[in-house]
Protein backbone atom coordinates (compact mmCIF):
# COMPACT_ATOMS: atom_id res chain seq x y z
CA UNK A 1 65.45 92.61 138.70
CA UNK A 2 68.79 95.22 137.89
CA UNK A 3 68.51 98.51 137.62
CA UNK A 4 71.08 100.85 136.27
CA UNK A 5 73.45 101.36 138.77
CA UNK A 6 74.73 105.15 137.04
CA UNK A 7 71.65 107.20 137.23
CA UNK A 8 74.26 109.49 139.21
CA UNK A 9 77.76 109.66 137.29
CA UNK A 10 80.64 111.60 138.34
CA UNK A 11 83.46 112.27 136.46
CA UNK A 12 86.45 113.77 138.42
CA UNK A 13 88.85 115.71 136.43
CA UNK A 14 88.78 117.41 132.81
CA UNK A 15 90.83 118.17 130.35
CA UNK A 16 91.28 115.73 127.15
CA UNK A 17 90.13 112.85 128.89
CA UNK A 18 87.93 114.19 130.94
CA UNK A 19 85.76 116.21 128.67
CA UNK A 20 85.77 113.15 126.25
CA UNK A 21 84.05 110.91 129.13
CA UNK A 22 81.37 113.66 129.52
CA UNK A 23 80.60 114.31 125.92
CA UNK A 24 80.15 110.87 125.22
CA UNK A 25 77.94 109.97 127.95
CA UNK A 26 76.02 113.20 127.77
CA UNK A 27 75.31 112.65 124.19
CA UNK A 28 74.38 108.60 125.45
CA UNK A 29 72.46 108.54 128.52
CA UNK A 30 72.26 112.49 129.22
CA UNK A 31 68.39 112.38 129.57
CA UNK A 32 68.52 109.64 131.56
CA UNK A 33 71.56 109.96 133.75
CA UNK A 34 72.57 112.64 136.11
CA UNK A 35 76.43 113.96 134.62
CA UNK A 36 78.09 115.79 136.80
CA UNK A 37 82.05 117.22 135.71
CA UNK A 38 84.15 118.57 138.71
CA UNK A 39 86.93 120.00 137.80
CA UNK A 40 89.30 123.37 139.26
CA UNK A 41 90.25 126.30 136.98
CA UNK A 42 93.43 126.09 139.59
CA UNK A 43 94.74 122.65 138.32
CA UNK A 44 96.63 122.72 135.06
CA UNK A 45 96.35 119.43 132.55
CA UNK A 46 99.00 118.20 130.77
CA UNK A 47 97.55 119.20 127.29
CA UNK A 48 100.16 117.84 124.98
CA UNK A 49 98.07 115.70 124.09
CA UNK A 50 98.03 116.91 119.94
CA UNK A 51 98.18 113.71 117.52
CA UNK A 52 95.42 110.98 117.03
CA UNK A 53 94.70 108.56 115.09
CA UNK A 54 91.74 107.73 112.28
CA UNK A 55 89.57 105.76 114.77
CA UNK A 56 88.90 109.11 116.38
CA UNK A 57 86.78 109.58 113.37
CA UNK A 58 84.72 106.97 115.14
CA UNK A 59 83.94 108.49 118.06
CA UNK A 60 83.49 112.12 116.53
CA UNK A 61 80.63 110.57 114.54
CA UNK A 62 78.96 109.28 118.01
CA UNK A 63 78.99 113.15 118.85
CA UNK A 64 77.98 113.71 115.50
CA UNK A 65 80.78 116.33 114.61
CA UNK A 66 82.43 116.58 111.33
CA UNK A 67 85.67 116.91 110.08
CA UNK A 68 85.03 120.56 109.57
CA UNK A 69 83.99 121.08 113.64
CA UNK A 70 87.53 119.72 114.46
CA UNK A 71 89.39 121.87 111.91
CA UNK A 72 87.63 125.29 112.64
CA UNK A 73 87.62 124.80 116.24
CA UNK A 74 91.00 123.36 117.30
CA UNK A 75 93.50 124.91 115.36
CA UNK A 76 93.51 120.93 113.45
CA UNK A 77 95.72 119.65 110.78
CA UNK A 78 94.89 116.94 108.98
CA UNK A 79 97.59 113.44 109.67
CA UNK A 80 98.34 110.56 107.57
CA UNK A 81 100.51 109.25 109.32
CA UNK A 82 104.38 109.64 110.95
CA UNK A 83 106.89 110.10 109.63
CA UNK A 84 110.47 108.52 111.61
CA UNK A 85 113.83 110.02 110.98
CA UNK A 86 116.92 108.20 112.46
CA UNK A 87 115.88 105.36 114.13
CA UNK A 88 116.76 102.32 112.00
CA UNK A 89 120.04 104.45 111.82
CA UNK A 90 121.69 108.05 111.52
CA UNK A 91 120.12 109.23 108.30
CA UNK A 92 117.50 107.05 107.49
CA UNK A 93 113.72 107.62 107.84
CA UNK A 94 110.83 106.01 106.55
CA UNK A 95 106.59 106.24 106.56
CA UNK A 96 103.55 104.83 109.11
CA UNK A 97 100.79 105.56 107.14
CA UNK A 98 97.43 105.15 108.08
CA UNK A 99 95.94 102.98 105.10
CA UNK A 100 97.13 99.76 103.69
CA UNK A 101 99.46 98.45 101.28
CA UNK A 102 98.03 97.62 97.72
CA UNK A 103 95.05 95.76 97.50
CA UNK A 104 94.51 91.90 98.86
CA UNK A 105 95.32 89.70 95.75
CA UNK A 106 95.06 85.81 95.11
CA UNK A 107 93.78 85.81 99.06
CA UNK A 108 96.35 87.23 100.78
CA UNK A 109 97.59 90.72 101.52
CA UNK A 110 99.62 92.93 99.16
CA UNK A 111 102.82 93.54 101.28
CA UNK A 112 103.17 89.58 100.81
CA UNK A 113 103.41 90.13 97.38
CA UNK A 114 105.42 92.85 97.89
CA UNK A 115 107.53 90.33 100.41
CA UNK A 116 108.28 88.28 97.33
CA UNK A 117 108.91 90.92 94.57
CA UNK A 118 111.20 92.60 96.93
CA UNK A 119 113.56 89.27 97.71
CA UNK A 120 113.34 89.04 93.37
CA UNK A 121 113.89 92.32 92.62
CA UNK A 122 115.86 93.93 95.53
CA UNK A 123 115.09 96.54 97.52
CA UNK A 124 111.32 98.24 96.38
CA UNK A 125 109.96 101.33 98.02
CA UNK A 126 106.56 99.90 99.30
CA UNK A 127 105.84 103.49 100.17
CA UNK A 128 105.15 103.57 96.81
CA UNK A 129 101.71 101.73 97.05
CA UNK A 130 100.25 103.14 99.75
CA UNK A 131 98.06 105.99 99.12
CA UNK A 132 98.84 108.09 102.04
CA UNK A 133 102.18 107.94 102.18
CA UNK A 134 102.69 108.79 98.72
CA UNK A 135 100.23 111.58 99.69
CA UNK A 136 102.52 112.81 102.55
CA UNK A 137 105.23 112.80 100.60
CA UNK A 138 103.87 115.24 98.51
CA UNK A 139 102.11 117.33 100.94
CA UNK A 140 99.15 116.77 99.41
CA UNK A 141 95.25 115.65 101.57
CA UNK A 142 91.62 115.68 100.44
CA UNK A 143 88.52 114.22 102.26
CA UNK A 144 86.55 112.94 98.96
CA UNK A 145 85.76 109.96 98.80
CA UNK A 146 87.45 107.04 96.73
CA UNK A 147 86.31 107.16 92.87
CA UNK A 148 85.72 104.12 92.85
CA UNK A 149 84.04 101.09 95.08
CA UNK A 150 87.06 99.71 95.02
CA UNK A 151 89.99 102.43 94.31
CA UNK A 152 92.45 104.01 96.99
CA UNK A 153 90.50 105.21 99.81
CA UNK A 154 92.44 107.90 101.81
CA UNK A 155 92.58 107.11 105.60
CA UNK A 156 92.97 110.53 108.06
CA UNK A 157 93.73 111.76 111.80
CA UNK A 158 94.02 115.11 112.99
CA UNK A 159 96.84 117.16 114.84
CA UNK A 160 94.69 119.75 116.94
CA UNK A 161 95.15 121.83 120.14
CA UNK A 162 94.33 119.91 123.17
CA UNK A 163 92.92 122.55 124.97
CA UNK A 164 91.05 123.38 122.18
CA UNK A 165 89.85 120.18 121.83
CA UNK A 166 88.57 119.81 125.57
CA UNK A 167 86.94 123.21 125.31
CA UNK A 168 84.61 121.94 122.13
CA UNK A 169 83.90 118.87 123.88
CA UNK A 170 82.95 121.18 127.13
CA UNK A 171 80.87 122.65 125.25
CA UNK A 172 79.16 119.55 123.51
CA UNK A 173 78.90 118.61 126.85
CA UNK A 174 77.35 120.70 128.38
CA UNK A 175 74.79 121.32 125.74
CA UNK A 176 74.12 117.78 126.18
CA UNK A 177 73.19 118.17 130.14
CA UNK A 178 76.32 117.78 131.83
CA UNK A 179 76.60 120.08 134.56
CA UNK A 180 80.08 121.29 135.69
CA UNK A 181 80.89 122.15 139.00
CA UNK A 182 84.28 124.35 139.57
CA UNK A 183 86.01 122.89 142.77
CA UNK A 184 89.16 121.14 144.14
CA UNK A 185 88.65 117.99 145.88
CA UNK A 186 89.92 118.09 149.42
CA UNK A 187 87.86 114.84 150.58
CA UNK A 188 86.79 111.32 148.92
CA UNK A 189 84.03 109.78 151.34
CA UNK A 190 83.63 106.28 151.21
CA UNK A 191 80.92 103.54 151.55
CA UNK A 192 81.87 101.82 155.04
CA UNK A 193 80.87 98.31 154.42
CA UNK A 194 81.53 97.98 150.49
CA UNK A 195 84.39 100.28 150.32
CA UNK A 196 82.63 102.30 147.13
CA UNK A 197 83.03 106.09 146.42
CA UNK A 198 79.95 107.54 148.10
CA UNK A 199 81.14 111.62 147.17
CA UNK A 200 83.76 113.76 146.48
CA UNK A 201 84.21 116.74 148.82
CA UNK A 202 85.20 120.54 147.54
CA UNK A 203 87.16 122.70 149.47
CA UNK A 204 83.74 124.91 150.09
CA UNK A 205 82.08 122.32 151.98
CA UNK A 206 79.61 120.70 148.81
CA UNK A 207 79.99 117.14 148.89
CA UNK A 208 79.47 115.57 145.32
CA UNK A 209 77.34 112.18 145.09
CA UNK A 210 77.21 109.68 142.51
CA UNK A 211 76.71 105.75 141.80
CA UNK A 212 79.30 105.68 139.59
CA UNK A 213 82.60 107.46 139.36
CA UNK A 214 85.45 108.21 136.18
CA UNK A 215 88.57 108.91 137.72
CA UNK A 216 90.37 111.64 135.05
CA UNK A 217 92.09 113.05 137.78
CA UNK A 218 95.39 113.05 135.79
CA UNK A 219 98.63 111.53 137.08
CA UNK A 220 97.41 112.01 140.88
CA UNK A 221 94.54 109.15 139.97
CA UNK A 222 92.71 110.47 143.39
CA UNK A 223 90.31 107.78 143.31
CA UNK A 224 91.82 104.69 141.90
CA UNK A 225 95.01 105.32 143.41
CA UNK A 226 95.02 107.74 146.09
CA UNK A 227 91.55 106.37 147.78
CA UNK A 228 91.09 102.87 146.73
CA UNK A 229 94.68 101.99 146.72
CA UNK A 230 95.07 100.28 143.16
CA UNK A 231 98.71 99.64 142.30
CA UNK A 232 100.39 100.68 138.99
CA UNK A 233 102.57 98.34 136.75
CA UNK A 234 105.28 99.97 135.98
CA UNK A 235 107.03 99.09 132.46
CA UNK A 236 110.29 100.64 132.24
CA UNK A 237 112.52 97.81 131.82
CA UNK A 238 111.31 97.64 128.14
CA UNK A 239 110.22 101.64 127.80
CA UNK A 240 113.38 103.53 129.72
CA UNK A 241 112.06 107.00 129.00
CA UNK A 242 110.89 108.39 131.79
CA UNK A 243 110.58 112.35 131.24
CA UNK A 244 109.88 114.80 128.39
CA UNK A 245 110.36 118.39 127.73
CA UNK A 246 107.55 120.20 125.87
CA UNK A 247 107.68 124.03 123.95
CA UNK A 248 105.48 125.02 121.21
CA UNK A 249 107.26 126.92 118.22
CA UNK A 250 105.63 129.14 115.27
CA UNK A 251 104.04 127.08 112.92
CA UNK A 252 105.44 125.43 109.95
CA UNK A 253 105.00 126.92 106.02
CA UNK A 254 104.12 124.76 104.65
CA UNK A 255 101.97 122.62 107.24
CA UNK A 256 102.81 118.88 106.62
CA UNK A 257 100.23 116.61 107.09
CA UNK A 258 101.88 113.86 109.25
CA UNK A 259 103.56 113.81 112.84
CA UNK A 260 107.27 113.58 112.62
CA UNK A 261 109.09 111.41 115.08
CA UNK A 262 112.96 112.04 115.07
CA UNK A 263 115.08 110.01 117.23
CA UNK A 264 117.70 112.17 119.71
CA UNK A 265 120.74 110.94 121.75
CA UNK A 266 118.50 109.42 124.34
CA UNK A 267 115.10 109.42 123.04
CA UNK A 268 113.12 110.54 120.76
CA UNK A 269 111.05 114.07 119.56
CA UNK A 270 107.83 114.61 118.49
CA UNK A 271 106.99 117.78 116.12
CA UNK A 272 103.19 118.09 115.46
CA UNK A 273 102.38 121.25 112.64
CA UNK A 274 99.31 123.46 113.97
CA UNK A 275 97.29 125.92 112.08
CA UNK A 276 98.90 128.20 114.70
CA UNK A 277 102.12 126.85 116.32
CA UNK A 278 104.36 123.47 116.09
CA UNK A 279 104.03 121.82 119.12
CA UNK A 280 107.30 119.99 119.84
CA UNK A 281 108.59 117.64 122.92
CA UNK A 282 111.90 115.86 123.40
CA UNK A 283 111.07 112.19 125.35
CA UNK A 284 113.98 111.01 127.07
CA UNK A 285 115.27 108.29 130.15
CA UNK A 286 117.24 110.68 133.02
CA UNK A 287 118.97 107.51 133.76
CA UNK A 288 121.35 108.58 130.27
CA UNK A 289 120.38 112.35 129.73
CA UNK A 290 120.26 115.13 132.52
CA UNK A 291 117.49 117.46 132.08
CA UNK A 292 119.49 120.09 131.43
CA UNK A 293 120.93 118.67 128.56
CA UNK A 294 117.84 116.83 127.51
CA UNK A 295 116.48 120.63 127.03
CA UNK A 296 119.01 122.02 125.57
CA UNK A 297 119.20 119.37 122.84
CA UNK A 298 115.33 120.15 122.07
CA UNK A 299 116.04 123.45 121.71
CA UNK A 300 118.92 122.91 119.08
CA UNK A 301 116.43 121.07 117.05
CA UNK A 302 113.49 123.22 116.98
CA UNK A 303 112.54 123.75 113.59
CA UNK A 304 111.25 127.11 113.98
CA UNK A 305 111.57 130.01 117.15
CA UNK A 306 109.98 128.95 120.52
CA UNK A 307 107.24 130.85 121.82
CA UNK A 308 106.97 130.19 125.05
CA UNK A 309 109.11 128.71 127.71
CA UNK A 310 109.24 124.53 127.42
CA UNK A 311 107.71 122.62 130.52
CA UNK A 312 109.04 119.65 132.40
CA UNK A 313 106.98 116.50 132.86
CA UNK A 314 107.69 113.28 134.65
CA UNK A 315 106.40 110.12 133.92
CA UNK A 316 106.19 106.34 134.54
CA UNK A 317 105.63 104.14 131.77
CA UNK A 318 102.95 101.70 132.83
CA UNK A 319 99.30 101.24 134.24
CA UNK A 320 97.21 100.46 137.02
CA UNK A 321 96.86 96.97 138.08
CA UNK A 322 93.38 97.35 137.36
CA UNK A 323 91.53 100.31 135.71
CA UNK A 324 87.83 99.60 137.41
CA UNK A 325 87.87 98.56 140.78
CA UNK A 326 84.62 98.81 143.28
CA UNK A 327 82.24 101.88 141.41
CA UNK A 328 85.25 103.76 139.67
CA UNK A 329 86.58 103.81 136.42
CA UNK A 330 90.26 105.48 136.05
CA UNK A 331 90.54 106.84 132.28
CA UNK A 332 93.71 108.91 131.02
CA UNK A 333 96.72 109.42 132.85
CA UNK A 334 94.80 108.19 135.90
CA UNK A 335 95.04 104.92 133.93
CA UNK A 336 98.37 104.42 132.89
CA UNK A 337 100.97 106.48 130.17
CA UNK A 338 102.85 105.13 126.96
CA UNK A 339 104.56 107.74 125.65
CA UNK A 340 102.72 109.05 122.91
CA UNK A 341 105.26 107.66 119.87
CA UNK A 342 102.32 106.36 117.59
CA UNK A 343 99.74 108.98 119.12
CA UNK A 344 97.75 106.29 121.05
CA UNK A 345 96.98 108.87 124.12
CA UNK A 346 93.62 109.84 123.30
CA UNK A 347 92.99 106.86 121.48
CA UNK A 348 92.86 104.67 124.96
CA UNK A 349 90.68 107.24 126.50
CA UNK A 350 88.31 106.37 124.05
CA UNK A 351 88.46 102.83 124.19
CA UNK A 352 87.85 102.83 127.89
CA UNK A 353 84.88 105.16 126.92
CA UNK A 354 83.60 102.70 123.87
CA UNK A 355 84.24 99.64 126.71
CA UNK A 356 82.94 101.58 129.34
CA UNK A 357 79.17 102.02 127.20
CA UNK A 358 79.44 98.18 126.35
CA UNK A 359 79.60 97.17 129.62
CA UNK A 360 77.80 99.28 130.98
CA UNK A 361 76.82 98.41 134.91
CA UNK A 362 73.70 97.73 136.48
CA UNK A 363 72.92 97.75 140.26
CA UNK A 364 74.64 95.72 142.27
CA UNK A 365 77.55 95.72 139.74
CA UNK A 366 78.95 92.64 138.22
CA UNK A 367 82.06 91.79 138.99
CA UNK A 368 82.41 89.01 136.06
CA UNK A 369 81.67 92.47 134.01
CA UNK A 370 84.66 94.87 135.73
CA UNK A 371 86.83 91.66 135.25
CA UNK A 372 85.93 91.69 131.50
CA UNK A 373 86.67 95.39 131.22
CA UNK A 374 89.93 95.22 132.89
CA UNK A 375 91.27 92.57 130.81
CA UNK A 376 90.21 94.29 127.90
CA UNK A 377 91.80 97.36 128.97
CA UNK A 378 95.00 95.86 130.16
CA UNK A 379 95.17 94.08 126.73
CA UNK A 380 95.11 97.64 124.84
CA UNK A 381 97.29 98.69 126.82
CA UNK A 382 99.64 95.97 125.82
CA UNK A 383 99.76 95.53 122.42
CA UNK A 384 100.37 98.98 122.54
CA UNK A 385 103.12 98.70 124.56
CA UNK A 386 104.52 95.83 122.36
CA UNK A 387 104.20 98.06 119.27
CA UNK A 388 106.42 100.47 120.91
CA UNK A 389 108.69 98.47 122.64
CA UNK A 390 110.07 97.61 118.92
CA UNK A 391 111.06 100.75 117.54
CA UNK A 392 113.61 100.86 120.15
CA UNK A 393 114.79 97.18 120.18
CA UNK A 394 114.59 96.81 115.94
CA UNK A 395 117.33 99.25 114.88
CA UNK A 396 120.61 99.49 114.06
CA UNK A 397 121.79 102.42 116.35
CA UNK A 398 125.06 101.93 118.87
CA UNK A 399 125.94 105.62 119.00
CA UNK A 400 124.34 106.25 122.45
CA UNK A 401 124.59 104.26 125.87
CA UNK A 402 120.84 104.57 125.43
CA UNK A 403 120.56 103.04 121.99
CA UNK A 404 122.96 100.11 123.02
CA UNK A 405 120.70 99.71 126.22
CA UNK A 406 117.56 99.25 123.63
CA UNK A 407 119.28 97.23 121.32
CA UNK A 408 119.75 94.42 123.91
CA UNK A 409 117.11 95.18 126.94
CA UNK A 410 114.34 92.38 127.11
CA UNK A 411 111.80 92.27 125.07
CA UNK A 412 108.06 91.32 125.99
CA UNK A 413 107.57 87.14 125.96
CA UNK A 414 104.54 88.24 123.21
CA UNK A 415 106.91 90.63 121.12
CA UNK A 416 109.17 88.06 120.76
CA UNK A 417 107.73 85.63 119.24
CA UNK A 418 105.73 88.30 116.95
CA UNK A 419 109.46 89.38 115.54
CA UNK A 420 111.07 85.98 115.38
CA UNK A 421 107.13 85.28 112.69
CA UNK A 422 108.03 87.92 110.90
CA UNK A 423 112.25 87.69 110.51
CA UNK A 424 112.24 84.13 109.80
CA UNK A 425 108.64 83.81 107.15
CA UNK A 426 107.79 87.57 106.98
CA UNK A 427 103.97 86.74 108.89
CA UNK A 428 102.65 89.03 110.79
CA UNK A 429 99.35 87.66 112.26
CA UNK A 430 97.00 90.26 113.77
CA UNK A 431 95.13 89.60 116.88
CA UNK A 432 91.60 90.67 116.79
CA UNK A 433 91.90 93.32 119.87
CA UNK A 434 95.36 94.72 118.51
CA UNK A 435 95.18 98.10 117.70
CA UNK A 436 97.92 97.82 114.79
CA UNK A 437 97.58 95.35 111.99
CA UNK A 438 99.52 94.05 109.51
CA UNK A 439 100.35 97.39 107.63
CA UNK A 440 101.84 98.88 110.62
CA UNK A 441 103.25 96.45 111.66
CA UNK A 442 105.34 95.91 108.03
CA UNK A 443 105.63 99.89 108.04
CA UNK A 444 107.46 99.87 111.35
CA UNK A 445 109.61 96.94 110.88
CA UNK A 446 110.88 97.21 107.54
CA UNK A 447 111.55 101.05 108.45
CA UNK A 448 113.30 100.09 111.47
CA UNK A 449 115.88 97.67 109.35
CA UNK A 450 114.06 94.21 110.05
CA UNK A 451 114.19 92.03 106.51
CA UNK A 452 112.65 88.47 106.43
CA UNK A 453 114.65 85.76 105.37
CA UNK A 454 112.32 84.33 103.40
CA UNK A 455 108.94 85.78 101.72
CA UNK A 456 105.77 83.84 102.57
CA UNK A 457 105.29 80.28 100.96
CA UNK A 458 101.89 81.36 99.70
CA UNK A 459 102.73 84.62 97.74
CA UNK A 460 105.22 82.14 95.41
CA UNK A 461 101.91 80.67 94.43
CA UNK A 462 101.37 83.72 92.36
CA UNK A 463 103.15 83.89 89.10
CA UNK A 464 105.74 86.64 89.27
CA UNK A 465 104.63 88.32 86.28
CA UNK A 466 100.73 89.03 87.85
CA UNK A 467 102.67 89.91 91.24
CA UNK A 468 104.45 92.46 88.97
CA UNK A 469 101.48 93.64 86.68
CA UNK A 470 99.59 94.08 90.56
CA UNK A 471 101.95 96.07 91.81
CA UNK A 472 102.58 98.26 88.57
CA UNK A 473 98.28 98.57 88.75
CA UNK A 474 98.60 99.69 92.31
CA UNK A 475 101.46 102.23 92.08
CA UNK A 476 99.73 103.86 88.82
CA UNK A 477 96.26 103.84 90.48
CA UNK A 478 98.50 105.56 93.64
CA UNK A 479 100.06 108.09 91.73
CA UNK A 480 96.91 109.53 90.16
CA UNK A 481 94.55 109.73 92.72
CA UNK A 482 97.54 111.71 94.88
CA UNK A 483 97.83 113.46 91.58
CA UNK A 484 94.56 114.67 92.45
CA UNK A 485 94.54 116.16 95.66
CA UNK A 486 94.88 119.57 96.43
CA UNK A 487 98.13 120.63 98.37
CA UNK A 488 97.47 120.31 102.43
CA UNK A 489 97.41 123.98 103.12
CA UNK A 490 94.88 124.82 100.10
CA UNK A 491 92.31 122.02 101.65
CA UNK A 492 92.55 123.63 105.16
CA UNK A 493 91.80 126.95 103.80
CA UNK A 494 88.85 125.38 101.74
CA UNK A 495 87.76 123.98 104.87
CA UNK A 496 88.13 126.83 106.69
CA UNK A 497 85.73 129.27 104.55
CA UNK A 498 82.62 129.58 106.59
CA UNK A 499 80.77 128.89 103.20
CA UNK A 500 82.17 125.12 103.00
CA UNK A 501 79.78 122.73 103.77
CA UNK A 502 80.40 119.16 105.69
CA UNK A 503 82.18 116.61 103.36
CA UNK A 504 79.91 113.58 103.14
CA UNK A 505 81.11 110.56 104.97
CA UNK A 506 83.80 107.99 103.75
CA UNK A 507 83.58 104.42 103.64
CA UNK A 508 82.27 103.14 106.98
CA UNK A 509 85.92 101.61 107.95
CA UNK A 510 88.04 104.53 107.98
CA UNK A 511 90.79 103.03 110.13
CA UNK A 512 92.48 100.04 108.11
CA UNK A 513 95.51 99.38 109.52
């Protein structure tokens, strides 16, 4: 008979990733499992972490914490999306919303409609049918729930303070059993005949058992990498960008409720609004920009006064061969880094969590079950990585050496035959463990300049008059319900009196993409 091999679990490192790890499995197997955090006040985390994305709504509920928990605690704006400026071209922007487009009609999706009407009609805004980006544009965001069973429902993410963030969890956490020990490792001690993790060793001599180890040691990865040797695959023929420049500002009036990614000579910046500050980062490839100029050319786009010096980080777009290997689990940066263009950082920290409780080892541990875990990882990881790999590559932009380098670098075998569906018959077909579905995947590709060259055969099924009495339904149904809504500011406040009470929950699938 098995027993569970993690009555003893160790997680090494805290921070976002960290913190998550321990709150979820405290909250999980606390009173059955031994948790133990080690982390040192001494070693700074990255903490730019700021945007997510509406599945985080998933895991909060696993905690059990509320919309209202995040907002009064972290500083958190409420995200519907991101908005791009200049990346199809110099001037032009458009909307990734969170929510879909329209409603399903005649058994297939809206935007295929929308495919149709558009090649009729010439060019339609679909922004225009999509609640949240309509929403956005208006600055406009409530949390009640659709009218309706089958009117708009509004889709949401949050923009919060990292640090913030981890210190809630910690606090979850630890409430929850985990213990924290304060400590840098000096020493990993290993098994010597299966070559597992036996402790960690602090510089004061403890040594730190467990049966099971997360690695959220950061970049370093001192288990994965630094002790069990696990390679890294390293992506930056189709992802250049190897460095970024971070500075918060003063925060915004008013507070938008979306991330804004604008593109820049050689990369791209993020600007994520704060009840407090704007955090703001420049991404860029040193092989076109120095970073002195990559700084200065953050600085010169602020869009309010820095207050504080920016910080440097370095980066290699990739991830570990494997993320579980012998009794350790790397999460985070340990894991691997896409830069964070469609705020998927935290988002794979908690899909190693969710895959981590599925398959969840017993003693000895299976390796048909780490083999299962690692593929499932490495194929988040990659869709992701497709998904960004064509903003840069889609576009019209020749300005730069580093926008002619995207325009014709390689592209990933799966990518390409995804764009050559959707130029030639305007499909995009999801895969069942990709992150982004259809809607996102129209959002970014129409933004980014890409038109079919023909609509979908089935959408001409539908007589063009009901395609254009759906779509007039849709944009009217749109318009009031963002009629509605309270301006973004005026909900935070609301949620922010210590009288308001925990909005009930939405619809049970809050994260159609």
């Amino acid at each position: 008979m098995s027993k569970p091999a993690a009555r003893r679990l160790v997680i090494v490192g805290g921070g976002t990733s960290g913190w998550m790890a321990a709150a979820a499995f405290g909250k999980t197997i606390g009173r059955s499992a031994r948790i133990t955090l080690v982390e040192s006040d001494a070693i700074g985390t990255i903490g730019v972490g700021e945007a997510t994305i509406p599945i985080i709504d998933t895991f909060h509920r696993v905690l059990g914490l509320s919309p209202l928990d995040i907002v009064r605690h972290t500083q958190a704006t409420f995200k519907l999306g991101i908005r791009f400026d200049d990346w199809q071209r110099i001037g032009a922007s458009y909307f990734h919303p969170f929510g879909k487009y329209g409603v399903d009609h005649a058994g297939i999706s809206f935007m295929r409609h929308w495919l149709r009407l558009n090649a009729d009609n010439g060019l339609l805004d679909h922004g225009r049918f999509n609640l949240e980006t309509m929403a956005a544009r208006s600055g406009r965001f409530t949390l009640m729930p659709p009218t309706t069973a089958d009117g708009p429902a509004i889709n949401h993410a949050y923009q919060f303070d990292a640090t913030l963030y981890a210190a809630l969890l910690r606090d979850f956490a630890e409430a929850h059993g985990v213990e924290r020990i304060e400590g840098r490792v000096v020493d990993v001690r290993q098994d010597a005949a299966s070559g597992d993790v036996a402790a960690v060793t602090l510089e004061d001599g403890r040594a730190i058992e467990g049966d099971l180890f997360i690695d959220c040691s950061g970049f370093r990865a001192l288990l994965i990498g630094e002790t069990l040797k696990v390679g890294y695959d390293d992506w930056s023929k189709w992802l250049p960008c190897d460095r970024a420049w971070a500075v918060p500002s003063a925060p915004l009036n008013p507070i938008p409720p979306y991330t804004r990614a604008s593109a820049r000579s050689s990369g791209w910046q993020w600007r994520i609004p704060l009840q407090h500050r704007t955090g703001n980062g420049y991404v860029f490839s040193s092989a076109f920009q120095s970073e002195e100029a990559a700084r200065a050319e953050l600085l010169a786009n602020l869009p309010s006064p820095p207050t504080a010096e920016p910080r440097l980080l370095r980066f290699t777009t990739g991830h570990r061969t494997v993320f579980w290997r012998n009794n350790v689990v790397a999460m985070g940066l340990a894991g691997g880094f896409i830069e964070p263009l469609e705020s998927t950082a935290i988002y794979l920290v908690q899909a190693a969590i969710m895959k981590l409780m599925a398959f969840f080892p017993s003693d000895p541990i299976s390796p048909n079950l780490v083999d299962r875990f690692n593929r499932a990882m490495a194929d988040e990881y990659g869709f992701v990585r497709d998904f960004i790999v064509a903003h840069y590559t889609v576009t019209e932009r020749d300005d730069t050496p580093f926008w002619r380098h995207c325009r014709t670098q390689d592209r990933p075998d799966r990518l390409v035959e995804r764009l050559r569906l959707f130029a030639d018959d305007g499909l995009v077909v999801d895969h069942p463990d990709d992150l982004f579905k259809e809607a996102s995947w129209h959002a970014v590709l129409l933004g980014q300049g890409l038109r079919p060259a023909r609509y979908p055969a089935l959408a001409g099924m539908t007589p063009h008059s009901e395609a254009v009495a759906l779509a007039t339904r849709i944009r009217d149904a749109v318009d009031a319900r963002v009629g509605s809504f309270p301006p973004h500011e005026a909900f935070l406040r609301s949620c922010l009196d210590p009288r308001a009470a925990a909005p009930a929950h939405r619809r049970e699938r809050i994260f159609i993409r």
